[in-house]
C-alpha atoms as a PDB file:
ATOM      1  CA  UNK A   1      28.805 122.477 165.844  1.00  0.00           C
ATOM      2  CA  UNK A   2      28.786 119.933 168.475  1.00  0.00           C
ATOM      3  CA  UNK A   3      26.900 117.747 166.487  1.00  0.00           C
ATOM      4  CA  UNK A   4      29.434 117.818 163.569  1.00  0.00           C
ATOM      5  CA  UNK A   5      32.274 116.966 166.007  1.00  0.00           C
ATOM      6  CA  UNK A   6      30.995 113.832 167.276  1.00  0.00           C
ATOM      7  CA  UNK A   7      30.954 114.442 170.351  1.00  0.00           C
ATOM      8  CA  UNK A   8      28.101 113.610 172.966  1.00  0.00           C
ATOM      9  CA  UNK A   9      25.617 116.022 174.312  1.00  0.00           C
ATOM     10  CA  UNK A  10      26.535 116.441 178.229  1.00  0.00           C
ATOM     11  CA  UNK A  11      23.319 115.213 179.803  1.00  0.00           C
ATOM     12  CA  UNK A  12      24.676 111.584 177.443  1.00  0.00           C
ATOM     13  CA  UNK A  13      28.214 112.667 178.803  1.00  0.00           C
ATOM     14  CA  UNK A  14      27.581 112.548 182.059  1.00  0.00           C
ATOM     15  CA  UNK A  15      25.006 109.316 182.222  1.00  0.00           C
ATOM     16  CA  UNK A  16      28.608 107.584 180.212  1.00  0.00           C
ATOM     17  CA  UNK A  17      30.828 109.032 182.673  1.00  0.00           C
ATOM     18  CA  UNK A  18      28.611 107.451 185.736  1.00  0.00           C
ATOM     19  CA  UNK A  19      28.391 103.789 184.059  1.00  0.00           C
ATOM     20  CA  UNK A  20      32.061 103.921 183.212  1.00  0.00           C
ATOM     21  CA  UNK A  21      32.653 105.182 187.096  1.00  0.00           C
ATOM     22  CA  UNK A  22      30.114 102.213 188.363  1.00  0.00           C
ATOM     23  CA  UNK A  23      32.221  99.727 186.784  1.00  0.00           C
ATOM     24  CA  UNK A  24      35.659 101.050 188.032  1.00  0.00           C
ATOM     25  CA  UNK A  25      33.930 100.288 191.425  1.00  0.00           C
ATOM     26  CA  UNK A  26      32.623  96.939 190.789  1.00  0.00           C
ATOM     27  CA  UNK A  27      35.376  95.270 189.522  1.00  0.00           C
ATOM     28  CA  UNK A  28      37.442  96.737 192.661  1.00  0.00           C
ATOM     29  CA  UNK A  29      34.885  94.577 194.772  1.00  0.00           C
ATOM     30  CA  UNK A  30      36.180  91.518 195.838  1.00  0.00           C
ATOM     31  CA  UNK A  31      33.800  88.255 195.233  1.00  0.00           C
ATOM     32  CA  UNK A  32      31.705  87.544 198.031  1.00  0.00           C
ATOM     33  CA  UNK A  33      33.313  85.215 201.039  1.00  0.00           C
ATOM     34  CA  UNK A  34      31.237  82.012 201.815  1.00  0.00           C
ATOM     35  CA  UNK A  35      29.674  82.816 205.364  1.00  0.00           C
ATOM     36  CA  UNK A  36      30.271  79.834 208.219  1.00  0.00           C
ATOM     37  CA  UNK A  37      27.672  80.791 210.319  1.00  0.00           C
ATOM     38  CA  UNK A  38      27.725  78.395 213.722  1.00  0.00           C
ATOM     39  CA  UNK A  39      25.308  78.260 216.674  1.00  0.00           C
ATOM     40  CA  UNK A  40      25.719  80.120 219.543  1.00  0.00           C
ATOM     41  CA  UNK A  41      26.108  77.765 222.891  1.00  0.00           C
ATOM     42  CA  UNK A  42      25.132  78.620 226.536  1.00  0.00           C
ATOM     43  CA  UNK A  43      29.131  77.877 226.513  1.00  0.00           C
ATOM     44  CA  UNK A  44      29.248  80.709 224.190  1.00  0.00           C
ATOM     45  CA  UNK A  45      26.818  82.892 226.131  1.00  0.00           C
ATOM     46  CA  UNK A  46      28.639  82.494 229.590  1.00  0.00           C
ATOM     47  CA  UNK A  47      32.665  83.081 227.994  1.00  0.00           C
ATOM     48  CA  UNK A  48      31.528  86.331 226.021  1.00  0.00           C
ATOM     49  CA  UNK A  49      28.668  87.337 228.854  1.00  0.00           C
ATOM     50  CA  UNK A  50      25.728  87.812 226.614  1.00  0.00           C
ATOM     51  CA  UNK A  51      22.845  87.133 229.419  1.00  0.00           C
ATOM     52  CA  UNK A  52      20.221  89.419 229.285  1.00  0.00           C
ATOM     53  CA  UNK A  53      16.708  90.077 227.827  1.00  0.00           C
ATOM     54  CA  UNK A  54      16.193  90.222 224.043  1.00  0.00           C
ATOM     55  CA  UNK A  55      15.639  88.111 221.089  1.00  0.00           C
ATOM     56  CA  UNK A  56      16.722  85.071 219.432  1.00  0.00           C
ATOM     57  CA  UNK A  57      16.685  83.331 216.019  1.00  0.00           C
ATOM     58  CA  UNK A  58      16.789  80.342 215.187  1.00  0.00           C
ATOM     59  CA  UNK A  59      15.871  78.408 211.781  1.00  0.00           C
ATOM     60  CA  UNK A  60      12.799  76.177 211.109  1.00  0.00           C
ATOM     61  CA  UNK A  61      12.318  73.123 212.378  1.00  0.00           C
ATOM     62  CA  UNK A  62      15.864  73.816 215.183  1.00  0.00           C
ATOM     63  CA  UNK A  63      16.510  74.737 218.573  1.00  0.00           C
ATOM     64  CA  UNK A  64      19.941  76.174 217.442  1.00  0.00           C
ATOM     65  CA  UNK A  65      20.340  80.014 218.322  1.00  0.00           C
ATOM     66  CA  UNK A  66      22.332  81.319 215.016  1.00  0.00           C
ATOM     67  CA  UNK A  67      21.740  84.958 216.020  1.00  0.00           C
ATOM     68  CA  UNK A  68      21.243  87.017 219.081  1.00  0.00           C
ATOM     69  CA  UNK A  69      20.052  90.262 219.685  1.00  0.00           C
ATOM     70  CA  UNK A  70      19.772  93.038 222.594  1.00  0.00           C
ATOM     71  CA  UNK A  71      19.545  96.486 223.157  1.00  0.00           C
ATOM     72  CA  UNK A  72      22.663  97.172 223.666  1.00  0.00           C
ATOM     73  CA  UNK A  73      24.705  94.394 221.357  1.00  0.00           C
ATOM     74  CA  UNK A  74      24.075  91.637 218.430  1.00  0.00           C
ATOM     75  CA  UNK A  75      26.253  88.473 218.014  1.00  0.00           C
ATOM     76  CA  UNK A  76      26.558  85.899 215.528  1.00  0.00           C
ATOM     77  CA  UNK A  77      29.243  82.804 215.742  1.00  0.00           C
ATOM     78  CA  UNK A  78      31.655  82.984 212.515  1.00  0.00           C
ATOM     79  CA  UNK A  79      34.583  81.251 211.641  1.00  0.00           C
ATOM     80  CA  UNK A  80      34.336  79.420 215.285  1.00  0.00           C
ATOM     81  CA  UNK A  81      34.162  83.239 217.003  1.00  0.00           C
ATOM     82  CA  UNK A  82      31.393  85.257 218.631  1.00  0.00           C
ATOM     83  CA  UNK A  83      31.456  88.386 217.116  1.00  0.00           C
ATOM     84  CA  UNK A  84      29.792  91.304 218.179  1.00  0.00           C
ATOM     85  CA  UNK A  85      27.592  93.738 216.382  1.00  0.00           C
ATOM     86  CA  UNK A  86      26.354  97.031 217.524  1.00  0.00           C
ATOM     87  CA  UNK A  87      22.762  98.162 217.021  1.00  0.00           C
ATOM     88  CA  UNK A  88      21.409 100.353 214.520  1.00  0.00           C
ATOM     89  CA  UNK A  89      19.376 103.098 215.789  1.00  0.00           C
ATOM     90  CA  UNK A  90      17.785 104.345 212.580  1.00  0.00           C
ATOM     91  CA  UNK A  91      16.189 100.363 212.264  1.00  0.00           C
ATOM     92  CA  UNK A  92      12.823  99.719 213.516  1.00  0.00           C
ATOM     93  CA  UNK A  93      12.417  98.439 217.059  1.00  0.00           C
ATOM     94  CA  UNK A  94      11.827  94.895 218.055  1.00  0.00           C
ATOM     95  CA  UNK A  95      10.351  93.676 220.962  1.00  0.00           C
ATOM     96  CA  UNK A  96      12.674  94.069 224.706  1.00  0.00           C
ATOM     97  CA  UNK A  97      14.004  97.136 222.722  1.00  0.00           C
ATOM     98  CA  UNK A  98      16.125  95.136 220.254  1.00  0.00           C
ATOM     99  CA  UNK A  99      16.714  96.138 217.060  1.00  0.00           C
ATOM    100  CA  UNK A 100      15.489  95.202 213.385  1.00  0.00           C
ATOM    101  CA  UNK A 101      19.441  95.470 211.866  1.00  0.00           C
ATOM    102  CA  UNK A 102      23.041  95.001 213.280  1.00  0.00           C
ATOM    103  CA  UNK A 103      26.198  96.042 212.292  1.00  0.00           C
ATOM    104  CA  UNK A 104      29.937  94.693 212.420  1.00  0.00           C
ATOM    105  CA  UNK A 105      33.329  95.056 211.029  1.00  0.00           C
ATOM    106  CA  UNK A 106      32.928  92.801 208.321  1.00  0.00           C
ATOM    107  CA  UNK A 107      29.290  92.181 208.237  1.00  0.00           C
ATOM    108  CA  UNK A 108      25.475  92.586 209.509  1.00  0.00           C
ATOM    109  CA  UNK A 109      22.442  91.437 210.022  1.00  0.00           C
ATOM    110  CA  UNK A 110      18.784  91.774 209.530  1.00  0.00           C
ATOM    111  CA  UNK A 111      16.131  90.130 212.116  1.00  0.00           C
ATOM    112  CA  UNK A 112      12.330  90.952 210.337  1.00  0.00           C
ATOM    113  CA  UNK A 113       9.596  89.575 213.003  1.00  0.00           C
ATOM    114  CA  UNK A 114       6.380  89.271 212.413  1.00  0.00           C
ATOM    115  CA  UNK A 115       5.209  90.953 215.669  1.00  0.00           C
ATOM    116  CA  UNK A 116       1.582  90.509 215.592  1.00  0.00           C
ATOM    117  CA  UNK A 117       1.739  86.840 214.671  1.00  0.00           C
ATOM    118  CA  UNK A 118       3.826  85.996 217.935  1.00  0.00           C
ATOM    119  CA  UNK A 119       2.307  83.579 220.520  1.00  0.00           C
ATOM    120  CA  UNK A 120       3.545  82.727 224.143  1.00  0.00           C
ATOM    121  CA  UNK A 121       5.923  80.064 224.216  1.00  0.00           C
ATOM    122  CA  UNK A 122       7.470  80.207 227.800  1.00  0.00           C
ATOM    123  CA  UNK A 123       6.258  82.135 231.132  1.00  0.00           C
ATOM    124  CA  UNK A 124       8.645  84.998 229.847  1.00  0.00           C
ATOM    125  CA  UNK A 125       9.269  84.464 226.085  1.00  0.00           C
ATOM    126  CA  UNK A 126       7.344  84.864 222.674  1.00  0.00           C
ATOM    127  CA  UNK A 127       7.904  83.504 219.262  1.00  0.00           C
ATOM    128  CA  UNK A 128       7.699  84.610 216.637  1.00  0.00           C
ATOM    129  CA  UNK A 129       7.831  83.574 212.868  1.00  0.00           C
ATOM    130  CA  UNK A 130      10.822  85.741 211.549  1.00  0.00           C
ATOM    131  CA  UNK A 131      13.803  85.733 209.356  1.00  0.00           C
ATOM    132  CA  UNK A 132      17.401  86.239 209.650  1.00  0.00           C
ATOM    133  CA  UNK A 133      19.318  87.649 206.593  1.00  0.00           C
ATOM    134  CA  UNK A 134      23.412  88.372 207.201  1.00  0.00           C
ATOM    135  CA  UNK A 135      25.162  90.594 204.482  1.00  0.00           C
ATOM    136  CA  UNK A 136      28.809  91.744 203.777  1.00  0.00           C
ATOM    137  CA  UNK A 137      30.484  94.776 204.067  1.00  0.00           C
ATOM    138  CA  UNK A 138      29.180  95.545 200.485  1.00  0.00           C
ATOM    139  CA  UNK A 139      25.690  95.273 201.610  1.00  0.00           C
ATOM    140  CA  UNK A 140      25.256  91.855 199.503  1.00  0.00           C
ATOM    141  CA  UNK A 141      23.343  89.076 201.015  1.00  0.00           C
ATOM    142  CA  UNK A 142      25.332  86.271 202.228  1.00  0.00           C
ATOM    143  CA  UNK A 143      22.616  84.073 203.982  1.00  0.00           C
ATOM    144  CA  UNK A 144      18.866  84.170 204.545  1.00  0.00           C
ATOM    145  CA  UNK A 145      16.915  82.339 206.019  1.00  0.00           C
ATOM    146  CA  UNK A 146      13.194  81.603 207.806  1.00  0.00           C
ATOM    147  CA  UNK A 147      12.738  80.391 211.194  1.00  0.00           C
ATOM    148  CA  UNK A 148      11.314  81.442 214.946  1.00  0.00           C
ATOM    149  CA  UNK A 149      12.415  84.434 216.525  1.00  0.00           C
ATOM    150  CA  UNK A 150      12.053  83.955 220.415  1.00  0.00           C
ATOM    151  CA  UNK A 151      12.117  87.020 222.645  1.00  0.00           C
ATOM    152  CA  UNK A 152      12.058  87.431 226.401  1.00  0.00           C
ATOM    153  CA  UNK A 153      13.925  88.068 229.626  1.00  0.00           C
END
């Protein structure tokens, strides 16, 4: 009877249902916001008291920190601000106990290391070819980029 009436079987029903749902969602996203992603100064790192042991990144071929990360905090420079970011537990473990992904308000990011490729660069710091990758609160990638990773104390 159901195939006289038009109508869809429900295993077609339902797969309709979740596209039509899917889209709903979508176009209640809002585009994604250009990112102005500025380096953090040792001005920076004295006002918001971000002195400790952890990591670094910073992109090929610049001394410019764009991200920072500890144990206990991240921080990235938007918009002229340091903004903090809190760790996420469930992400693999970098080296001084910092973490692989950070999250925000509006934002996170993603530090991938290459741990065994890291070489001393200082009496207490290693680098490390890594990436940094910063996404919205949609999980869409905003930035990404490749550059040195420098951990110590």
């Amino acid at each position: 009877m159901a195939a006289c009436s038009g109508a869809s079987p429900p295993q077609e029903q339902d797969a309709e249902d979740e596209r039509a749902i899917a889209a709903v969602r979508d176009a209640q996203r809002p585009p994604p916001e250009p990112l102005d992603l500025q380096p953090i100064t040792f001005a920076d790192i004295e006002r918001e008291d971000l002195f400790g042991a952890g990591c670094v990144f910073m992109p090929d071929g610049s001394t410019r920190t764009l991200a920072l990360a500890q144990v206990d905090r991240g921080a990235l420079k938007l918009d002229g601000r340091v903004v903090r970011f809190a760790p996420d537990a469930g992400s693999s473990e970098h080296p001084y106990g910092t973490r692989a992904r950070y999250t925000g308000p509006a934002h996170s990011f993603r530090l991938t290391i290459a741990s065994d490729a890291g070489r001393q660069s200082g009496y207490e710091t290693t680098d490390y070819p890594g990436e940094l990758e910063v996404r919205d609160r949609y999980d869409r990638v905003l930035m990404q980029m490749a550059g040195r990773v420098q951990c110590g104390a």
